[in-house]
N, C-alpha and C. Protein backbone atom coordinates (compact mmCIF):
# COMPACT_ATOMS: atom_id res chain seq x y z
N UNK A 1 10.14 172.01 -45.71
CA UNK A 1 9.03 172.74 -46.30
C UNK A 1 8.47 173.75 -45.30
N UNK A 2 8.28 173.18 -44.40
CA UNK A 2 7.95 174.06 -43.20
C UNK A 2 8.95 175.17 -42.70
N UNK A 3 10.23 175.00 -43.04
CA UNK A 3 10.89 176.13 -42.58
C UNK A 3 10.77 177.00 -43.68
N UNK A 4 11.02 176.48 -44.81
CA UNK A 4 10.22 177.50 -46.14
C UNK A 4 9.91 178.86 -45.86
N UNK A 5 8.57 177.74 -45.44
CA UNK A 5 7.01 178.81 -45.45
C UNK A 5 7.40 179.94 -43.96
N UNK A 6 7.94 179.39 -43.31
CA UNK A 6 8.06 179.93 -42.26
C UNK A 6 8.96 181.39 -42.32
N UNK A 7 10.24 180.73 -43.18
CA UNK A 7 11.42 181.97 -43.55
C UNK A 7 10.20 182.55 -44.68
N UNK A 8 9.23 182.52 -45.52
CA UNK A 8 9.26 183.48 -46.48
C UNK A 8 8.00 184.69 -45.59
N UNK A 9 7.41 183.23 -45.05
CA UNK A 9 6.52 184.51 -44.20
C UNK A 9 7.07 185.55 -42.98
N UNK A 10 8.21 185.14 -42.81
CA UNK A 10 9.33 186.16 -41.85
C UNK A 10 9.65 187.16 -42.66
N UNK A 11 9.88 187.14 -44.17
CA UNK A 11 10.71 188.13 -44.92
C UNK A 11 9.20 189.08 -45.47
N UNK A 12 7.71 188.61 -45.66
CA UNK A 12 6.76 188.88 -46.16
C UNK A 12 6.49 190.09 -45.41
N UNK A 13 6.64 189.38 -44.02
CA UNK A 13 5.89 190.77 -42.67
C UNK A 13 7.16 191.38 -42.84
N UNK A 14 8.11 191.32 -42.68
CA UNK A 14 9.40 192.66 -42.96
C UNK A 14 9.14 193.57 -43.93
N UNK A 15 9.45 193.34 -44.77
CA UNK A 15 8.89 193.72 -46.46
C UNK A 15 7.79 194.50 -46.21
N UNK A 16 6.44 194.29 -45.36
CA UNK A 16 5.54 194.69 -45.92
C UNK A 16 5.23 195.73 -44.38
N UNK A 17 5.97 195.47 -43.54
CA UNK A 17 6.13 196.70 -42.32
C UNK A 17 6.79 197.69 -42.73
N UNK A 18 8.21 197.56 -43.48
CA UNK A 18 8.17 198.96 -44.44
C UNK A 18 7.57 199.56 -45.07
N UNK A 19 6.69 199.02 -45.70
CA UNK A 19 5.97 199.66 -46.66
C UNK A 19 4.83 200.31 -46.10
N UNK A 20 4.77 199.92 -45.17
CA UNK A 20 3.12 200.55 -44.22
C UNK A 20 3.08 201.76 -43.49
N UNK A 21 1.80 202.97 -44.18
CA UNK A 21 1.81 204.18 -43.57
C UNK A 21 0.82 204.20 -42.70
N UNK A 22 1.80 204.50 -41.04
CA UNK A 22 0.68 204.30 -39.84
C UNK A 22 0.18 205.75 -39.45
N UNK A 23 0.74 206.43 -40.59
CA UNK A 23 -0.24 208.12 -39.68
C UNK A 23 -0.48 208.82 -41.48
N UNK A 24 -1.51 209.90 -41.63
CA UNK A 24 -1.09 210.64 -42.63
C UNK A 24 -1.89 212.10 -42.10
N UNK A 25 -1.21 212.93 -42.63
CA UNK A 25 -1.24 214.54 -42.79
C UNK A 25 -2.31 215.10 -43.67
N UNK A 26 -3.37 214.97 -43.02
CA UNK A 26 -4.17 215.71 -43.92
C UNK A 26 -4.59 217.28 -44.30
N UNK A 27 -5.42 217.47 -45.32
CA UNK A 27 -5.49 218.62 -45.17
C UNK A 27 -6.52 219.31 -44.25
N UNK A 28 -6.24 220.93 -44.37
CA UNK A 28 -7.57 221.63 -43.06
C UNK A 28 -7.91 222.18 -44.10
N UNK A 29 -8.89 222.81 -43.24
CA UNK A 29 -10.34 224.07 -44.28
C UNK A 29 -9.44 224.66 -45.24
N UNK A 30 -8.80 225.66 -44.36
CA UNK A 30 -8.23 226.35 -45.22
C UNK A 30 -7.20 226.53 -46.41
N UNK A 31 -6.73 224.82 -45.91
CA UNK A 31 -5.77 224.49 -47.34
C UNK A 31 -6.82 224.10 -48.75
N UNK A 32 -8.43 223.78 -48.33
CA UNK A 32 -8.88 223.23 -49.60
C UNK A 32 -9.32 224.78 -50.45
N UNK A 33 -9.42 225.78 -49.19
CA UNK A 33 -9.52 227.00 -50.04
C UNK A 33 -8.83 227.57 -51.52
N UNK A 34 -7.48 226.90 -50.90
CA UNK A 34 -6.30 227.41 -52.33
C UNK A 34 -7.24 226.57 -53.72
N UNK A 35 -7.72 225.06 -53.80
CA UNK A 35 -7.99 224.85 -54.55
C UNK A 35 -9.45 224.95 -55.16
N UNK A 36 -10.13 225.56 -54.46
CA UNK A 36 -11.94 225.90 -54.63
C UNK A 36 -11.91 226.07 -55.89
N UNK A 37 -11.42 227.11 -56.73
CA UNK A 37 -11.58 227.56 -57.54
C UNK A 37 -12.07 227.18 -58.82
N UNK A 38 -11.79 225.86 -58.96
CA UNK A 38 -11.06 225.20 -60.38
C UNK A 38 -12.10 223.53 -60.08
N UNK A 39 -12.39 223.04 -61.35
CA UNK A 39 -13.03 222.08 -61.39
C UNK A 39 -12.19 221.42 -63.00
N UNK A 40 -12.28 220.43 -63.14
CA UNK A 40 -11.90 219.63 -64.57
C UNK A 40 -13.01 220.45 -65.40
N UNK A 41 -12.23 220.45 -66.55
CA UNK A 41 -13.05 221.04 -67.63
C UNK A 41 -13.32 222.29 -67.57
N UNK A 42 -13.42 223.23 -66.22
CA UNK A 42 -14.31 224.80 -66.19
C UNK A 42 -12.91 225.35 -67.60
N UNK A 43 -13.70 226.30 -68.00
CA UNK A 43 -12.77 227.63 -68.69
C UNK A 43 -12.54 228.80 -68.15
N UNK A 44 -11.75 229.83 -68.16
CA UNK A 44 -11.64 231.12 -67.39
C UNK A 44 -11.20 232.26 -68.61
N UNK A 45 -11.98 232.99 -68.66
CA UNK A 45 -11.35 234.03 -69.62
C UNK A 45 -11.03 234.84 -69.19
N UNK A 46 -9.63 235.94 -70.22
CA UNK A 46 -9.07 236.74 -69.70
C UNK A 46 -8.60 237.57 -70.78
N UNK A 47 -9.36 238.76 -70.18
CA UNK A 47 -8.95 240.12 -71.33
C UNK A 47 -8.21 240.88 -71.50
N UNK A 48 -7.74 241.62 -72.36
CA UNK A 48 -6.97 242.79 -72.35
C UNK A 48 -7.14 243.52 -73.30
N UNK A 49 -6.43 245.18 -73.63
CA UNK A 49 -7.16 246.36 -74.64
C UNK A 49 -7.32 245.62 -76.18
N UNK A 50 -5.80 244.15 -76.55
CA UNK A 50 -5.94 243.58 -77.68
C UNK A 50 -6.55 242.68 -77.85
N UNK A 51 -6.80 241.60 -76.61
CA UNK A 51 -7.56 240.35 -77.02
C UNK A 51 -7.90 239.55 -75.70
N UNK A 52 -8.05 238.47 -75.93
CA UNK A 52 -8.58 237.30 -75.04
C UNK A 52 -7.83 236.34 -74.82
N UNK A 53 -7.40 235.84 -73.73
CA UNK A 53 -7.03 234.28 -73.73
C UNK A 53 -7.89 233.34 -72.44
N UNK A 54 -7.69 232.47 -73.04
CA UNK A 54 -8.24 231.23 -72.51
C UNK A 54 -7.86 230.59 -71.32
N UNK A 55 -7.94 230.04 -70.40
CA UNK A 55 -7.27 229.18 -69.38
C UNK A 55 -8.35 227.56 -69.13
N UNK A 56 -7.84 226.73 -69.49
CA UNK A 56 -8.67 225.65 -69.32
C UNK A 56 -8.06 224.59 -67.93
N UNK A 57 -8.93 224.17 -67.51
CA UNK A 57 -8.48 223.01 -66.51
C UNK A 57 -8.42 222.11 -66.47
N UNK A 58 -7.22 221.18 -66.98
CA UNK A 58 -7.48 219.93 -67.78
C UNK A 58 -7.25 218.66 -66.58
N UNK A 59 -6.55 218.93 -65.79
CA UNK A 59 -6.67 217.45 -64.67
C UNK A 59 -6.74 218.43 -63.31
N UNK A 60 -7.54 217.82 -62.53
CA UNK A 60 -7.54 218.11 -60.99
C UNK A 60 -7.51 216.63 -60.17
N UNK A 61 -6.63 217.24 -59.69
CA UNK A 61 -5.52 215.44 -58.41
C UNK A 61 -5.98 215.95 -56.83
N UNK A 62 -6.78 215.16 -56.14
CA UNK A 62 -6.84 215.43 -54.85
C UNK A 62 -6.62 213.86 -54.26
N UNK A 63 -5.45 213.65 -53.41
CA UNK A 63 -5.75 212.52 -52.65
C UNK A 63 -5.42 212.82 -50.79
N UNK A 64 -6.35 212.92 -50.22
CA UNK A 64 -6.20 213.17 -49.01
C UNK A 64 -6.81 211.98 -48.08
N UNK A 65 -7.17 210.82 -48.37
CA UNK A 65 -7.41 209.57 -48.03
C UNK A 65 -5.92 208.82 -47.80
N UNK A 66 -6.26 208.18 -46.23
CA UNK A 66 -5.34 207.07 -45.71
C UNK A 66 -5.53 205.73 -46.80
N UNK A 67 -4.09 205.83 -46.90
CA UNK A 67 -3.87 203.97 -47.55
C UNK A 67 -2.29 203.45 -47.12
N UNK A 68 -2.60 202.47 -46.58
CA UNK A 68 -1.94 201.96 -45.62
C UNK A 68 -0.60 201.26 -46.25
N UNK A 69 -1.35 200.52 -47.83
CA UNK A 69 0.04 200.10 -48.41
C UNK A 69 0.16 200.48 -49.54
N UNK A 70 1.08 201.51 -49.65
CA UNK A 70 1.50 202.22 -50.84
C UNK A 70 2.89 202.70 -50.63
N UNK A 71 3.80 203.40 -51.05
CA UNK A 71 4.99 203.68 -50.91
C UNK A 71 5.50 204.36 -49.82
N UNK A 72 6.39 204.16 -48.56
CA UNK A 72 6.58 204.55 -47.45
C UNK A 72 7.30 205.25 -47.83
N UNK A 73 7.72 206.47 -46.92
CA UNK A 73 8.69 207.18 -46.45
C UNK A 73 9.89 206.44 -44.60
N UNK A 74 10.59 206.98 -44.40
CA UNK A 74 11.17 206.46 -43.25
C UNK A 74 10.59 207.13 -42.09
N UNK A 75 9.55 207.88 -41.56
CA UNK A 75 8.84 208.14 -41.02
C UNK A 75 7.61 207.34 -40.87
N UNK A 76 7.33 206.93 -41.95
CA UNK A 76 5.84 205.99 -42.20
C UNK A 76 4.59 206.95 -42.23
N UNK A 77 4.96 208.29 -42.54
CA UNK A 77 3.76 208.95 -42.58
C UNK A 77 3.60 209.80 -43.92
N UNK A 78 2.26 209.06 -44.45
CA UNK A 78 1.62 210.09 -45.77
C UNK A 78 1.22 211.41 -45.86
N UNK A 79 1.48 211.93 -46.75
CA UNK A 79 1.46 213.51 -46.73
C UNK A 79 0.24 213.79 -48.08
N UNK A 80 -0.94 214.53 -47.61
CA UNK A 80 -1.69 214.28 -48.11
C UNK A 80 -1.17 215.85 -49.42
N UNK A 81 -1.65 215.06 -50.92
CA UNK A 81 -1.08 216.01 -52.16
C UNK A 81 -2.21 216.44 -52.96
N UNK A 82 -2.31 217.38 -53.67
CA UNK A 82 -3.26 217.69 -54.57
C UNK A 82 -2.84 218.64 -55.68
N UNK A 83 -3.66 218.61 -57.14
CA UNK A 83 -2.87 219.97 -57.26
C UNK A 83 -4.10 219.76 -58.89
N UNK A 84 -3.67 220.70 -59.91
CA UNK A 84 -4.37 221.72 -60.59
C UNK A 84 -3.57 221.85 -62.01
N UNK A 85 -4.22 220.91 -62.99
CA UNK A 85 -2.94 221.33 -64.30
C UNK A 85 -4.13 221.69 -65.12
N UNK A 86 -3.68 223.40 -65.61
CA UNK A 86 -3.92 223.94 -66.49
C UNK A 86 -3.61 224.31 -67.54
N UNK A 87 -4.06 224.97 -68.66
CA UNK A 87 -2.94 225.61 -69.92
C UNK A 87 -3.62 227.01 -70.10
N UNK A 88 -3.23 227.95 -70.60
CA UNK A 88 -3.65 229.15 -70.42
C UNK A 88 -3.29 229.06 -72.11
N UNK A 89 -3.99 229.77 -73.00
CA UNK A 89 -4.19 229.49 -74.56
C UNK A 89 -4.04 231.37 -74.81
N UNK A 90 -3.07 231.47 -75.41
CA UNK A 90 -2.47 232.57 -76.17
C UNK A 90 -2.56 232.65 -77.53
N UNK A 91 -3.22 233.50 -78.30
CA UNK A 91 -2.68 233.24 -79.49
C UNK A 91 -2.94 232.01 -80.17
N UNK A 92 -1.71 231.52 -80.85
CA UNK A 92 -1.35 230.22 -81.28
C UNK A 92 -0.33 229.44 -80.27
N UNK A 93 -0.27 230.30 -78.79
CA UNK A 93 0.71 229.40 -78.11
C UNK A 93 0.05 228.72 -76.82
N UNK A 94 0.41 227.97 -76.29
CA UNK A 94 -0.25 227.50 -75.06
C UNK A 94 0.71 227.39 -73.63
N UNK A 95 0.51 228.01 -72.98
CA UNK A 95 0.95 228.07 -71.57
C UNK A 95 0.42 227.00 -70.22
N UNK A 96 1.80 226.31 -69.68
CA UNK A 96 1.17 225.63 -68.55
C UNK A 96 1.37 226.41 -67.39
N UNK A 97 0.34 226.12 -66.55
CA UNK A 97 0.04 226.68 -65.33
C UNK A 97 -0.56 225.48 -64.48
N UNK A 98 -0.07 225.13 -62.73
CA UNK A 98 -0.10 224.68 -62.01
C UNK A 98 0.07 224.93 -60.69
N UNK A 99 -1.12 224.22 -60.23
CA UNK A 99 -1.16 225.16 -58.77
C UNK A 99 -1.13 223.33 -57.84
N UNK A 100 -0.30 223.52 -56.93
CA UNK A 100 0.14 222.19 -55.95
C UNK A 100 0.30 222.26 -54.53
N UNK A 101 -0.58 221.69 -53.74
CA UNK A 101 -0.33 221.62 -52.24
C UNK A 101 -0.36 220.30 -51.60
N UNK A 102 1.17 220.25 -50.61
CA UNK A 102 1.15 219.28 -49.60
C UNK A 102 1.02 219.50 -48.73
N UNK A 103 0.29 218.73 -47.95
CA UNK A 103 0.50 218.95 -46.55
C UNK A 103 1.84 218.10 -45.59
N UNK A 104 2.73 218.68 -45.37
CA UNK A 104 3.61 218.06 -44.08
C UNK A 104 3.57 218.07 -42.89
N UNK A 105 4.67 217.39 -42.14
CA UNK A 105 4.38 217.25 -40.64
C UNK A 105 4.11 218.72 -40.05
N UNK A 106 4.86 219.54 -41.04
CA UNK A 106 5.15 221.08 -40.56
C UNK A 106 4.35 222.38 -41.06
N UNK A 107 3.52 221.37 -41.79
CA UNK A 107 2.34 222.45 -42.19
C UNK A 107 2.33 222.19 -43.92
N UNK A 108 1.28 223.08 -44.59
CA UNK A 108 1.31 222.81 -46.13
C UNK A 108 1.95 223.67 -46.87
N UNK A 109 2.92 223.20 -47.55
CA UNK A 109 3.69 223.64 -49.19
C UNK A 109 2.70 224.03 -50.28
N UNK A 110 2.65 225.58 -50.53
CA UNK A 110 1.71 225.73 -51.93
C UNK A 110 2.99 225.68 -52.99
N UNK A 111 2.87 225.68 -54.03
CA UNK A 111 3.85 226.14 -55.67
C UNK A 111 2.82 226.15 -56.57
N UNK A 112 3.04 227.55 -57.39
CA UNK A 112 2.46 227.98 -58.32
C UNK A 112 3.57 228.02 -59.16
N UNK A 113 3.20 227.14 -60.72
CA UNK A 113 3.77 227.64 -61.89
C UNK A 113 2.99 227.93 -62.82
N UNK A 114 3.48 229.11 -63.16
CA UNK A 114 3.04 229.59 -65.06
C UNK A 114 3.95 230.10 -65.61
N UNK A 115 4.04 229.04 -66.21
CA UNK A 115 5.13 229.56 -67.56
C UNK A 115 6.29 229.40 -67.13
N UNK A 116 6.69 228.51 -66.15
CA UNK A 116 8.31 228.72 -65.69
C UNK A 116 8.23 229.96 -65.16
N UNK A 117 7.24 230.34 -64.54
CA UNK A 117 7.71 231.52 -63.62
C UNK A 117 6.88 230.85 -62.26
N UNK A 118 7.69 229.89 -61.34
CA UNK A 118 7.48 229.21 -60.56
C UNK A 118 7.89 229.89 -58.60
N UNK A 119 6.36 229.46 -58.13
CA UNK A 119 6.96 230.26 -56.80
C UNK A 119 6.45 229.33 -55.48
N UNK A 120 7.03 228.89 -54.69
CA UNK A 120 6.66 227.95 -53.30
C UNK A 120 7.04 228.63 -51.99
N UNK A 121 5.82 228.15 -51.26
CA UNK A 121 6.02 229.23 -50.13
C UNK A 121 5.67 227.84 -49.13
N UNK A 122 5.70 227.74 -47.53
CA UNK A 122 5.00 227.19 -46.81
C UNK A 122 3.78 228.13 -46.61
N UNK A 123 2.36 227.73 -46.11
CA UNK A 123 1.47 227.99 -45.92
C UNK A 123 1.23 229.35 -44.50
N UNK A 124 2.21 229.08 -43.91
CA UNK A 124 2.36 229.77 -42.67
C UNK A 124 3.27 230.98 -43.13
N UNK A 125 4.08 231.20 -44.01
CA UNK A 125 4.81 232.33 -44.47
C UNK A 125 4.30 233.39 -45.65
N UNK A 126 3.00 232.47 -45.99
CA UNK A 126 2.28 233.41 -46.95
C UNK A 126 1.53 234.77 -46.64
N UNK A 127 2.43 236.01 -46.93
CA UNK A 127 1.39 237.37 -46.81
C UNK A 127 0.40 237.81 -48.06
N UNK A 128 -0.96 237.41 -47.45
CA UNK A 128 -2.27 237.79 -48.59
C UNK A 128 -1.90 239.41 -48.63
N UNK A 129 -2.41 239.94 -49.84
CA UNK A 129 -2.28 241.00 -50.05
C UNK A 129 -3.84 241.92 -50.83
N UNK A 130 -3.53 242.80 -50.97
CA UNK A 130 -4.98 243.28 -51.45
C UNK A 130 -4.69 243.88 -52.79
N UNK A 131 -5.76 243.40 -53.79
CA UNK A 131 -5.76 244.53 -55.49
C UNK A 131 -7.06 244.55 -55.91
N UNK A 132 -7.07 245.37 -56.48
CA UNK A 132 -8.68 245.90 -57.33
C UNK A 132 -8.75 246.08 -58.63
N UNK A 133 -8.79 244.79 -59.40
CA UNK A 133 -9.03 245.18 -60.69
C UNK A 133 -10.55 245.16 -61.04
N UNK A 134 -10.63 246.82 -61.81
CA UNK A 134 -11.74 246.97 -62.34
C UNK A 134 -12.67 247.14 -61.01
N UNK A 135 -13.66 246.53 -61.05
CA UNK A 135 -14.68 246.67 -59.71
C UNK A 135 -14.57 245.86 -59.13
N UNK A 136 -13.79 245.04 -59.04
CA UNK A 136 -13.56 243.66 -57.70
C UNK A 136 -12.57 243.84 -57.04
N UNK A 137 -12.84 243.91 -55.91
CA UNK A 137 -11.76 243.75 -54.46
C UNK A 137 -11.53 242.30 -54.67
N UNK A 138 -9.70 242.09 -54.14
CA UNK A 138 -9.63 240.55 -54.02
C UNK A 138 -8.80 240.96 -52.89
N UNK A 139 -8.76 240.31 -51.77
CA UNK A 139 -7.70 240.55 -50.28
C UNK A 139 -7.32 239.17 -49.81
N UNK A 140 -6.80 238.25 -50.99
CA UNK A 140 -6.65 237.50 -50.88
C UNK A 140 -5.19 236.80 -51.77
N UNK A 141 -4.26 237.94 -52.11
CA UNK A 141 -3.07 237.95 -53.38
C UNK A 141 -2.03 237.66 -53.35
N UNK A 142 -1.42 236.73 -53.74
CA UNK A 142 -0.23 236.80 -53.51
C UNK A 142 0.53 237.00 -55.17
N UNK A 143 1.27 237.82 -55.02
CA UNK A 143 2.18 238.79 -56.18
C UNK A 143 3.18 237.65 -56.90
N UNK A 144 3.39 237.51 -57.72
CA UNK A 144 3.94 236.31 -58.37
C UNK A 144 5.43 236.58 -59.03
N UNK A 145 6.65 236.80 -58.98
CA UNK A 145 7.53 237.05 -60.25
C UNK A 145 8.14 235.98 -60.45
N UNK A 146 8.31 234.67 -59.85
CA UNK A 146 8.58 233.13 -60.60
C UNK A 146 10.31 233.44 -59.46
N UNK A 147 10.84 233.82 -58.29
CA UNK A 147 11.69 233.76 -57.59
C UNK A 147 12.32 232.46 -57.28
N UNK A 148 11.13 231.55 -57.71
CA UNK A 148 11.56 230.03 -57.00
C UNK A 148 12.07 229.61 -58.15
N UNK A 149 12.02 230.15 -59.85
CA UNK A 149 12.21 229.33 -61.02
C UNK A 149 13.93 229.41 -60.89
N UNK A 150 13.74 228.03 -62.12
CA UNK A 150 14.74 227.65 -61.98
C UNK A 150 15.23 228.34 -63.47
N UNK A 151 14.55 228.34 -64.36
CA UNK A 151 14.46 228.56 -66.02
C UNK A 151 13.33 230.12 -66.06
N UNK A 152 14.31 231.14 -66.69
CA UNK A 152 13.46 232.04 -67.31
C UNK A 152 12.05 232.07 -68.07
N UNK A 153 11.01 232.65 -67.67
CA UNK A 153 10.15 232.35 -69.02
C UNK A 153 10.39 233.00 -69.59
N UNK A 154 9.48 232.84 -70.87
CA UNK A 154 9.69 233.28 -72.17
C UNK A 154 8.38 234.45 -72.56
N UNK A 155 7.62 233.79 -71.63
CA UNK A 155 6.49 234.79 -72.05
C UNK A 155 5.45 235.73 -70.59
N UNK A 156 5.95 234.98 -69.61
CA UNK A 156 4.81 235.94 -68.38
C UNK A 156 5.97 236.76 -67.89
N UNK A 157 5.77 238.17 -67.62
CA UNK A 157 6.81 239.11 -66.43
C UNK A 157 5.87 238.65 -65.19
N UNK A 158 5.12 238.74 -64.56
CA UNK A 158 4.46 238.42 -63.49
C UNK A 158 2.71 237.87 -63.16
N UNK A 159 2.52 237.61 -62.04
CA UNK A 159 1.05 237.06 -62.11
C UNK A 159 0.69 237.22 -60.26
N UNK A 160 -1.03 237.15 -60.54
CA UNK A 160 -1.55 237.86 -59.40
C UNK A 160 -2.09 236.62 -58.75
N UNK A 161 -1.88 236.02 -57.72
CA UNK A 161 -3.13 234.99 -57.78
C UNK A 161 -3.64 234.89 -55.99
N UNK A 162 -5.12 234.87 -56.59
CA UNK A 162 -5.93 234.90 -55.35
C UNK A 162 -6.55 233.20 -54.36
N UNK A 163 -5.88 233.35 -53.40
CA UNK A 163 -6.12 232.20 -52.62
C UNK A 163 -7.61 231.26 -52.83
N UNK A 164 -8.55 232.57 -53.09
CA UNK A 164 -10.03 231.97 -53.44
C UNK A 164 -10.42 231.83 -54.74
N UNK A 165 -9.68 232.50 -55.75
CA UNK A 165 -10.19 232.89 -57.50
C UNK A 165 -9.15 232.02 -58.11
N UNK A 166 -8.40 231.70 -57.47
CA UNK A 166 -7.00 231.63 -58.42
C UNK A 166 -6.38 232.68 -59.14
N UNK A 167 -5.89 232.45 -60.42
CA UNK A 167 -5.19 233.36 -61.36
C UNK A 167 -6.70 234.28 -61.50
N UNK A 168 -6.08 235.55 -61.80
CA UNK A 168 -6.54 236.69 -61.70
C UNK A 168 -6.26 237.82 -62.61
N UNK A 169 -5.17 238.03 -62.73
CA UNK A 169 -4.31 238.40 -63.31
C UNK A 169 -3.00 238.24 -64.05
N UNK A 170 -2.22 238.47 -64.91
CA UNK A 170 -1.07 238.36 -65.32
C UNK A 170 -0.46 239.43 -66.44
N UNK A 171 0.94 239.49 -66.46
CA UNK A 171 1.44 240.65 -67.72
C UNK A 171 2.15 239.52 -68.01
N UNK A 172 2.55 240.29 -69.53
CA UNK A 172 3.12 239.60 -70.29
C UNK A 172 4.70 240.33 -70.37
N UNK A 173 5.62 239.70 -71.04
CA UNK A 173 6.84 240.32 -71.07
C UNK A 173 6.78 241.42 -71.96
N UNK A 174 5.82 241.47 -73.00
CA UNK A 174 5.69 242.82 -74.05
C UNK A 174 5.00 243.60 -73.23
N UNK A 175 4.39 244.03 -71.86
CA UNK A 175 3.52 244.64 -71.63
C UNK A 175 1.85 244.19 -71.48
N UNK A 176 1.66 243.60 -72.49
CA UNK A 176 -0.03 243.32 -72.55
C UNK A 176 -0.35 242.56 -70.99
N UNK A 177 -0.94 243.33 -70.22
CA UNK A 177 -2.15 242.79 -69.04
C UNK A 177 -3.48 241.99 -69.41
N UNK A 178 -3.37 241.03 -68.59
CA UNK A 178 -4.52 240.41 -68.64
C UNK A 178 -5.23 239.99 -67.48
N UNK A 179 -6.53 240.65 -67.18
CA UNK A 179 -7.18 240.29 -66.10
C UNK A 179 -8.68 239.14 -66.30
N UNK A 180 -8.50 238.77 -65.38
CA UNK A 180 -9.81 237.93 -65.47
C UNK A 180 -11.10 238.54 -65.47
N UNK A 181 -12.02 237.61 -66.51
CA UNK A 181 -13.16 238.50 -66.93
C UNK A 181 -14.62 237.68 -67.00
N UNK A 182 -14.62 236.23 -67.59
CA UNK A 182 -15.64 235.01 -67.03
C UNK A 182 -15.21 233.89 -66.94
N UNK A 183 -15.66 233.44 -66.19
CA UNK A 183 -15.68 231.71 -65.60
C UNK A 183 -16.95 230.91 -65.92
N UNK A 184 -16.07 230.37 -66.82
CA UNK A 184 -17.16 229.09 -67.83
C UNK A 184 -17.25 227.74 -66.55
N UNK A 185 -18.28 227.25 -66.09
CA UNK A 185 -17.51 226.00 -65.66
C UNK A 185 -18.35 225.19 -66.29
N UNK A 186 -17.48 223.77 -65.84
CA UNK A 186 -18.25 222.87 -66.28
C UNK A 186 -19.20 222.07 -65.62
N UNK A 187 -20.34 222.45 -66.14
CA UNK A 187 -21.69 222.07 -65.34
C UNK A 187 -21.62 220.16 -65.27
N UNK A 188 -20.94 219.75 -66.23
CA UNK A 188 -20.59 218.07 -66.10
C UNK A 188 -19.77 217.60 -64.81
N UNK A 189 -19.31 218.19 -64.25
CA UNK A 189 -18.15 217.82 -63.59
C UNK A 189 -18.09 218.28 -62.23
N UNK A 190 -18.46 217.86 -61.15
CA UNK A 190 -18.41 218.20 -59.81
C UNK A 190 -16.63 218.32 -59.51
N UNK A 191 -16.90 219.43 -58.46
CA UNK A 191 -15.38 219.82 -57.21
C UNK A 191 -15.04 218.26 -57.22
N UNK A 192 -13.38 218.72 -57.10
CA UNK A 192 -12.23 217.64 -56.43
C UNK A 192 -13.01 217.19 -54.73
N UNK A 193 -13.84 218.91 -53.76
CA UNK A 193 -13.87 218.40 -53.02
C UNK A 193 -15.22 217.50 -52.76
């Protein structure tokens, strides 16, 4: 009986030393910047010469907290994830859009998708850029044509998005532009941060 207990509690601490994350990667200032923007529930509207569409924010995921037993890697170190699922409302059609950052040993992974027009950069290779729609300066852009997708979309040619605003902009494959115009938020619902 005693060797039992002895062999299962030998195999218990094995078992459970794999599983244990002794360091994790969190995020800095400037990675929570990418996600400021956006709260559960806010709305964002967006105009153009024919109409309006919608962008709603239906889940926001931040986990940047140590937990020690949860699923290891062979390193043993957690990589702190977060990210941003939206739908952007057309018409009668609805568009997903998602914005996602990890942090790794080597710095943080952004990916932006809309619409299957999907793009990932590391954090350190990103050049901000500058545009002016209407009366707002944004110097904060990165130019979007979905390079990283794997699948054509069907409906965005490109998209603008600002490190601090988020989406900003976008065209459509017929032409129609759409820039951002108000931000509904939701007064119920405090920041991820």
């Amino acid at each position: 009986m005693m060797k039992k207990n002895i062999f299962i509690l030998i195999v218990l601490l094995f078992t459970m030393h794999s599983c244990i994350y002794i360091d994790m990667n969190h995020f800095d200032r400037d990675d929570k910047v990418w996600l400021s923007p956006y709260n559960e529930g806010d709305t964002v509207l967006f105009r153009s010469r024919s109409g309006c569409d919608t962008l709603v924010v239906k889940k926001c995921y931040y986990n940047d907290t140590y937990v020690p037993f949860f699923f290891s890697t062979a390193r043993n170190v957690m990589n702190a994830e977060s990210y941003v699922d939206m739908k952007v409302i057309h018409k009668n059609a609805s568009l997903m859009c998602m914005l996602g950052l990890e942090r790794e040993d080597d710095g943080t992974r952004i990916s932006i998708n809309f619409d299957d027009k999907l793009e990932e950069w590391k954090k350190a290779d990103i050049e901000l850029n500058h545009k002016r729609i209407g009366k707002d300066d944004y110097n904060d852009i990165v130019f979007c044509t979905g390079k990283s997708s794997i699948y054509p979309s069907k409906n965005i040619e490109h998209y603008y998005w600002s490190k601090s605003k988020g989406l900003i902009q976008y065209k459509y494959l017929t032409g129609e532009m759409y820039s951002i115009y108000k931000i509904l938020p939701n007064k119920k619902k405090k920041g991820i941060w």
